[in-house]
PDB file of N, CA and C in Angstrom:
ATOM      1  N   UNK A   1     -26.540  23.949  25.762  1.00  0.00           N
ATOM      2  CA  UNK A   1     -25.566  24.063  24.700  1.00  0.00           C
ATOM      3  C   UNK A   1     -25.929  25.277  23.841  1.00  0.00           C
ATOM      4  N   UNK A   2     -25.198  26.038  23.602  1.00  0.00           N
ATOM      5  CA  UNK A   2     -25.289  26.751  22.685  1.00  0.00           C
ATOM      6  C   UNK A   2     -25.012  27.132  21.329  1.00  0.00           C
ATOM      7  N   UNK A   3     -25.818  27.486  20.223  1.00  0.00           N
ATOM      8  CA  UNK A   3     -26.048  27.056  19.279  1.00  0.00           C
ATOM      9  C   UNK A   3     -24.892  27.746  18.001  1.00  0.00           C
ATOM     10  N   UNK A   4     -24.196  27.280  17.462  1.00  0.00           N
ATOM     11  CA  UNK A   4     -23.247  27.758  17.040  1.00  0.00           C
ATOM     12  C   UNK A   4     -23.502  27.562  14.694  1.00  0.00           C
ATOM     13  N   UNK A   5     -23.519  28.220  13.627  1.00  0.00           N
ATOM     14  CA  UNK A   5     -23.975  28.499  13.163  1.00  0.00           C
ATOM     15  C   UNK A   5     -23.094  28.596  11.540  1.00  0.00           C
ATOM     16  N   UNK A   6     -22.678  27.939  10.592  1.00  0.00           N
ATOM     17  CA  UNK A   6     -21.440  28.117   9.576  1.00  0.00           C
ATOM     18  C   UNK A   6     -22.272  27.997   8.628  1.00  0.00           C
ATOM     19  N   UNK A   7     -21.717  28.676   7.427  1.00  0.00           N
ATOM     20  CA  UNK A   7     -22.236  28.848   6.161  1.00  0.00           C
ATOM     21  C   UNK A   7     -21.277  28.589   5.616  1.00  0.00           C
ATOM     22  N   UNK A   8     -21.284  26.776   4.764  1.00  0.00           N
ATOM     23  CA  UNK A   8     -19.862  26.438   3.895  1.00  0.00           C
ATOM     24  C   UNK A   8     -20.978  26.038   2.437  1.00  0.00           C
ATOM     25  N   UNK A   9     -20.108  26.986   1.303  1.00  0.00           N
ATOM     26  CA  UNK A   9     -20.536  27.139   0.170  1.00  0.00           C
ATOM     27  C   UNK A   9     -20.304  25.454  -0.481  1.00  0.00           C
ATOM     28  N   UNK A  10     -19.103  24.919   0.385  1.00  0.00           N
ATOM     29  CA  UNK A  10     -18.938  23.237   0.007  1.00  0.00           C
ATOM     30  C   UNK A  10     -18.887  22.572   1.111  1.00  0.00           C
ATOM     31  N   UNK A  11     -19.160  21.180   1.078  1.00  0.00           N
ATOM     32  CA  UNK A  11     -18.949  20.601   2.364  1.00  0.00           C
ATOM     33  C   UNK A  11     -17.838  19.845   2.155  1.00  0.00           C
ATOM     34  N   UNK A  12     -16.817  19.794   2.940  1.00  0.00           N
ATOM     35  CA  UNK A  12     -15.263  18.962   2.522  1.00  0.00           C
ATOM     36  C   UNK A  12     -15.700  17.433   2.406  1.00  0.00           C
ATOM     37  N   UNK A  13     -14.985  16.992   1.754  1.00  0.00           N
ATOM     38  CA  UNK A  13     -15.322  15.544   1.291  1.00  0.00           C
ATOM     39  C   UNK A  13     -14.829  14.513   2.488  1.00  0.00           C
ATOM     40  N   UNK A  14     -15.554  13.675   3.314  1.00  0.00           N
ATOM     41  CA  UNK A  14     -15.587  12.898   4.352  1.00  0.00           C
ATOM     42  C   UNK A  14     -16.171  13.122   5.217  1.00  0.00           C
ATOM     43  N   UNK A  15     -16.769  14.296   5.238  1.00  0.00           N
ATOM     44  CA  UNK A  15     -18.131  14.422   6.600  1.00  0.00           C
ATOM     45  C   UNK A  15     -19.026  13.768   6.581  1.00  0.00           C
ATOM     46  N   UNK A  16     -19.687  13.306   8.101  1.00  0.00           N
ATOM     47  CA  UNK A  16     -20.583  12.647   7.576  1.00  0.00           C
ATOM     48  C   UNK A  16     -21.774  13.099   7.247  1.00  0.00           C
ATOM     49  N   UNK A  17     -23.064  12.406   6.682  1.00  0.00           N
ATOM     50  CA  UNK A  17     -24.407  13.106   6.808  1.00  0.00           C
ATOM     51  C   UNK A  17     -24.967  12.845   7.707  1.00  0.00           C
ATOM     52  N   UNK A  18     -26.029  13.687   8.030  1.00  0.00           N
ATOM     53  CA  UNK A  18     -26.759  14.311   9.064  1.00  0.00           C
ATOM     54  C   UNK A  18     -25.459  14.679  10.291  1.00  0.00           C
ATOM     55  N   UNK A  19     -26.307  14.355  11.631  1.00  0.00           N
ATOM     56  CA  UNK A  19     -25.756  14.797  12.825  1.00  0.00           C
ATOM     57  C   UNK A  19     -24.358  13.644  13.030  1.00  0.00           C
ATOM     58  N   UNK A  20     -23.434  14.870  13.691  1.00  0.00           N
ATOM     59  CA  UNK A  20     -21.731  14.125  14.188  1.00  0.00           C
ATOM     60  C   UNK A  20     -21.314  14.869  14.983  1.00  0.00           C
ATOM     61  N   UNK A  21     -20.615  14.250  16.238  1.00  0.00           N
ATOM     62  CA  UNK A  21     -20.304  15.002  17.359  1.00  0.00           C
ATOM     63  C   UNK A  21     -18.748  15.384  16.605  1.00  0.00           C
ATOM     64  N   UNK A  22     -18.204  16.490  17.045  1.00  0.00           N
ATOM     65  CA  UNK A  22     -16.400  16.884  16.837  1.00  0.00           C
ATOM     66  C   UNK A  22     -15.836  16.210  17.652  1.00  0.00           C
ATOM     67  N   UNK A  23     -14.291  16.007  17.044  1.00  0.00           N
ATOM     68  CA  UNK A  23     -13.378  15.129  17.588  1.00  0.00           C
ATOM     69  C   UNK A  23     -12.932  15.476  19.135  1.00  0.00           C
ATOM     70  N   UNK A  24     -13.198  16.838  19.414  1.00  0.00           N
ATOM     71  CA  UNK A  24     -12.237  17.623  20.101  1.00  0.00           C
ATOM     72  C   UNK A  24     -13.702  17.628  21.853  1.00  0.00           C
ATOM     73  N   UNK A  25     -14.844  17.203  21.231  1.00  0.00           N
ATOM     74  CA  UNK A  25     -15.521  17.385  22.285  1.00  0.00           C
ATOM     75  C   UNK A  25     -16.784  16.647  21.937  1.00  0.00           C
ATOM     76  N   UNK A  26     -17.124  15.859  22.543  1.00  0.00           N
ATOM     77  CA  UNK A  26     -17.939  14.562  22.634  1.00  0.00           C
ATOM     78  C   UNK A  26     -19.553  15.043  22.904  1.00  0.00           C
ATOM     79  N   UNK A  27     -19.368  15.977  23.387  1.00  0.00           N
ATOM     80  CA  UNK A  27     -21.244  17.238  23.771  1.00  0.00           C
ATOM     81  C   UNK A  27     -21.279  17.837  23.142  1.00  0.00           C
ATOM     82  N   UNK A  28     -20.298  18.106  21.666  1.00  0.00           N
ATOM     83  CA  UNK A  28     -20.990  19.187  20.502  1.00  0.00           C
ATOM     84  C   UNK A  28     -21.291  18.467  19.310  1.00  0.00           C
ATOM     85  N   UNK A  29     -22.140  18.557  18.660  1.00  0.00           N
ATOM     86  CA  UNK A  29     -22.405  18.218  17.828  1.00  0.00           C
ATOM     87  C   UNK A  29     -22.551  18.947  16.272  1.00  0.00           C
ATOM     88  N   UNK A  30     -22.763  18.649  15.079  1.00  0.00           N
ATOM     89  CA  UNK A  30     -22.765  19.554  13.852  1.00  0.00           C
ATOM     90  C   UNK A  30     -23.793  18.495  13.416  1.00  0.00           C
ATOM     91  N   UNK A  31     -24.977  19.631  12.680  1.00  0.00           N
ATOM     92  CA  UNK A  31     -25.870  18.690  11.989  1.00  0.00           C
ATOM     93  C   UNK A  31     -25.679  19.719  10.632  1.00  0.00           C
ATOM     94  N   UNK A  32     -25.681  18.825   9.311  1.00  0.00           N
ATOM     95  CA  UNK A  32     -26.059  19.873   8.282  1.00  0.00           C
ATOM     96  C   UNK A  32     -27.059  19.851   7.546  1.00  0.00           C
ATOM     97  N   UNK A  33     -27.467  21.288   7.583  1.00  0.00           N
ATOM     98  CA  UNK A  33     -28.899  21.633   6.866  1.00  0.00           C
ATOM     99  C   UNK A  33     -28.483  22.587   5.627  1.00  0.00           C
ATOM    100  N   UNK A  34     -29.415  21.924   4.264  1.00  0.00           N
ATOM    101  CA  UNK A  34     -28.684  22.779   2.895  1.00  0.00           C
ATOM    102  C   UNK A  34     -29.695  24.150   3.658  1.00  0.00           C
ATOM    103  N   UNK A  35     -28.732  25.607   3.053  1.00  0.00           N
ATOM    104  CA  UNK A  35     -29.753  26.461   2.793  1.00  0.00           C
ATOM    105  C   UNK A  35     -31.494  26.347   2.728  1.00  0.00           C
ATOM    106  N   UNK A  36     -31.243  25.468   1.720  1.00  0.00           N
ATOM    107  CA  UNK A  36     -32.535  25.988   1.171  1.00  0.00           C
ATOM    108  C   UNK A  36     -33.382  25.275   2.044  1.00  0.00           C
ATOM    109  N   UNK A  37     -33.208  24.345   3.235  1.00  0.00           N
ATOM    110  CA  UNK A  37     -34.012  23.960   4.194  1.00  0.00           C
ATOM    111  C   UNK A  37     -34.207  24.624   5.040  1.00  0.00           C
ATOM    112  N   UNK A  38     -33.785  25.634   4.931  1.00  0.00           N
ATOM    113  CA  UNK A  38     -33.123  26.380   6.557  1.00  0.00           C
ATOM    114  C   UNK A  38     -34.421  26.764   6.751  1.00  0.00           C
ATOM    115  N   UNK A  39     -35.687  27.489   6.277  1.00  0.00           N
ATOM    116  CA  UNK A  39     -36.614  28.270   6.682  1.00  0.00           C
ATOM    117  C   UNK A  39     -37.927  26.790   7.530  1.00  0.00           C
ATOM    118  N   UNK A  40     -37.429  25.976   7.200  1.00  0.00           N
ATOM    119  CA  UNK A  40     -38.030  24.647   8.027  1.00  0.00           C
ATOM    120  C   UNK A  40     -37.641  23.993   9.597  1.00  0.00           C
ATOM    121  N   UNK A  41     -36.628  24.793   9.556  1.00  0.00           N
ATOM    122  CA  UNK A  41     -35.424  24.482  10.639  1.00  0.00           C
ATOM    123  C   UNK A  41     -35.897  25.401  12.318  1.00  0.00           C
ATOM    124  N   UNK A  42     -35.881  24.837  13.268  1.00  0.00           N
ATOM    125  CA  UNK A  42     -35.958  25.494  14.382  1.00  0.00           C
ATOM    126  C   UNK A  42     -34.642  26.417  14.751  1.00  0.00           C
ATOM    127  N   UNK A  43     -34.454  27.550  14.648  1.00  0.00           N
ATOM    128  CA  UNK A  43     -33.267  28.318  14.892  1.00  0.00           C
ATOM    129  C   UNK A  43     -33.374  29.042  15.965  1.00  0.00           C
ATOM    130  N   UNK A  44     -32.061  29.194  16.571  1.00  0.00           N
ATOM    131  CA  UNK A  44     -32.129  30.423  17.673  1.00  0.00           C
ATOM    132  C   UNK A  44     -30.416  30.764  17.473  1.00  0.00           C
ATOM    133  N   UNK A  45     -30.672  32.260  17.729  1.00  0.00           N
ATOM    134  CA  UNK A  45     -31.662  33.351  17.474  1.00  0.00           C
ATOM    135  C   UNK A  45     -31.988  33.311  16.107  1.00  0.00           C
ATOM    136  N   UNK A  46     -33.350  33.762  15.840  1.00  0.00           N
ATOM    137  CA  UNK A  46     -34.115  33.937  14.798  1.00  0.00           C
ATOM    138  C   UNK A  46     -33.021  34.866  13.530  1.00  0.00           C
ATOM    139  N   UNK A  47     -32.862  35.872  13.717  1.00  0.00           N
ATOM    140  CA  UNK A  47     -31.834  36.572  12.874  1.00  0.00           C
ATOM    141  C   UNK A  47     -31.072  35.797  11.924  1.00  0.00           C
ATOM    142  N   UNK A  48     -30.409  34.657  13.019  1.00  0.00           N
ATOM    143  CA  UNK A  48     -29.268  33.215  12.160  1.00  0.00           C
ATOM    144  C   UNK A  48     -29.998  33.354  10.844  1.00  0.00           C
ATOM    145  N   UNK A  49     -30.975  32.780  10.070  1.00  0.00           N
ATOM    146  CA  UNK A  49     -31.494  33.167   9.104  1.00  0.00           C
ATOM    147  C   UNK A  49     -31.253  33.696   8.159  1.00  0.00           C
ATOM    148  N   UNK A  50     -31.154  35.392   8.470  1.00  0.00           N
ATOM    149  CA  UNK A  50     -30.563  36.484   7.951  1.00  0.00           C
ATOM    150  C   UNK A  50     -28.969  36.447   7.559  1.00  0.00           C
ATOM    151  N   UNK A  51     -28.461  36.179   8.698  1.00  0.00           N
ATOM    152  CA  UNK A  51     -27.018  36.126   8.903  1.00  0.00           C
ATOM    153  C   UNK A  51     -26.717  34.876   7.797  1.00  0.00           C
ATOM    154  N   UNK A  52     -27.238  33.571   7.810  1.00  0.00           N
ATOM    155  CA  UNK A  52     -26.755  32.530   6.734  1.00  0.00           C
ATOM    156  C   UNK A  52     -26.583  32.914   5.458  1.00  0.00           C
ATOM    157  N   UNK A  53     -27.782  33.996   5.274  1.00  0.00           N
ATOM    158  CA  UNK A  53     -27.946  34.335   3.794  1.00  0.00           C
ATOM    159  C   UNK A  53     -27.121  34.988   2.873  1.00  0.00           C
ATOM    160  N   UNK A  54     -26.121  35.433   3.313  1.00  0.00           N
ATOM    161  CA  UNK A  54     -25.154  36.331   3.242  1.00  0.00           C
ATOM    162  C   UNK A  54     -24.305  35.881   2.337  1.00  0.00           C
ATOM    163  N   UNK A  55     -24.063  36.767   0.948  1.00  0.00           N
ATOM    164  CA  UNK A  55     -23.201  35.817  -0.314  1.00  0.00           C
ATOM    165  C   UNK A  55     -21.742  35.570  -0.083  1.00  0.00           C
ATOM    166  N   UNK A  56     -21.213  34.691  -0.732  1.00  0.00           N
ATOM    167  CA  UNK A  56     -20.058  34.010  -0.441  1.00  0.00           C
ATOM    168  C   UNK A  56     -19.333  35.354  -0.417  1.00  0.00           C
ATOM    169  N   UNK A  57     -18.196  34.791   0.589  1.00  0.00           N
ATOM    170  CA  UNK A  57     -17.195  35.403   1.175  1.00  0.00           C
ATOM    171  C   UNK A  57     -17.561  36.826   1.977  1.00  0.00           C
ATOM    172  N   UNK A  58     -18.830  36.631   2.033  1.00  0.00           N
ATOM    173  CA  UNK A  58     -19.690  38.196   3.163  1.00  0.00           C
ATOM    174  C   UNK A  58     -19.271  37.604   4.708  1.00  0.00           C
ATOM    175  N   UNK A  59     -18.830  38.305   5.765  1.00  0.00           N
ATOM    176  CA  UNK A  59     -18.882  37.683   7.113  1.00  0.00           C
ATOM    177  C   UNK A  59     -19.761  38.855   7.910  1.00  0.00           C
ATOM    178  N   UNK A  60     -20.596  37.834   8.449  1.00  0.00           N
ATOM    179  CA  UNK A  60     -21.757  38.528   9.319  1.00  0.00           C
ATOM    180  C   UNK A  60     -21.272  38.084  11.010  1.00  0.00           C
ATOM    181  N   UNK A  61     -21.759  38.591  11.428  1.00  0.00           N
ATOM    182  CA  UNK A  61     -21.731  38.235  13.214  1.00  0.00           C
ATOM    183  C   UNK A  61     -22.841  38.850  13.949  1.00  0.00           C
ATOM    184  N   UNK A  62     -23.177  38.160  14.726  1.00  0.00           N
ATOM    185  CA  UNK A  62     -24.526  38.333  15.775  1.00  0.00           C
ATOM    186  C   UNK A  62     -23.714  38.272  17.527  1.00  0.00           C
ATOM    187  N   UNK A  63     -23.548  39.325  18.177  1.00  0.00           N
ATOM    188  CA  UNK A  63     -23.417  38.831  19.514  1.00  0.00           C
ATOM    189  C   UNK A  63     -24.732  39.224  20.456  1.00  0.00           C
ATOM    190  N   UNK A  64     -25.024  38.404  21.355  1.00  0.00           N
ATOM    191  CA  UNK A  64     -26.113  38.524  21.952  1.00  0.00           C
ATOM    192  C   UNK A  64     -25.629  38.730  23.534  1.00  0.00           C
ATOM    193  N   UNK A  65     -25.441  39.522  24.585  1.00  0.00           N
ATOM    194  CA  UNK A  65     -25.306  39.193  25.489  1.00  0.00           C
ATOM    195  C   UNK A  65     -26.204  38.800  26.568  1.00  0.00           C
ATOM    196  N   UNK A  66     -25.283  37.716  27.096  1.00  0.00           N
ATOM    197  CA  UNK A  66     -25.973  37.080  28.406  1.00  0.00           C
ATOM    198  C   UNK A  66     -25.879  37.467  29.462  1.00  0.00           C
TER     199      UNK A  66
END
């Protein structure tokens, strides 16, 4: 699976906490981690990091090819 990566300044009201698979596909999952945990967090690619940090309404992108 590959690891996919959002920076929401709010979280909409009814998500759940911790880990939840999407409606649309039963093998993906969303776990949320505040910021400020993130440097505790196993990430790939390492960069993600960088890229999260980015102030509201900044859009970053990382493509890596395979």
């Amino acid at each position: 699976m590959k690891p996919y990566y959002f920076r929401l300044e709010e979280v909409p009201a009814g998500l759940p906490c911790g880990a939840f698979s999407v409606l649309d596909n039963a093998d993906t999952s969303f776990r949320w981690v505040a910021l400020t945990e993130l440097g505790g967090q196993a990430v790939s690619p390492l960069p993600v990091r960088d890229l999260l940090g980015v102030s509201a309404g900044e859009v970053r992108h990382l493509a890596i090819p395979s």
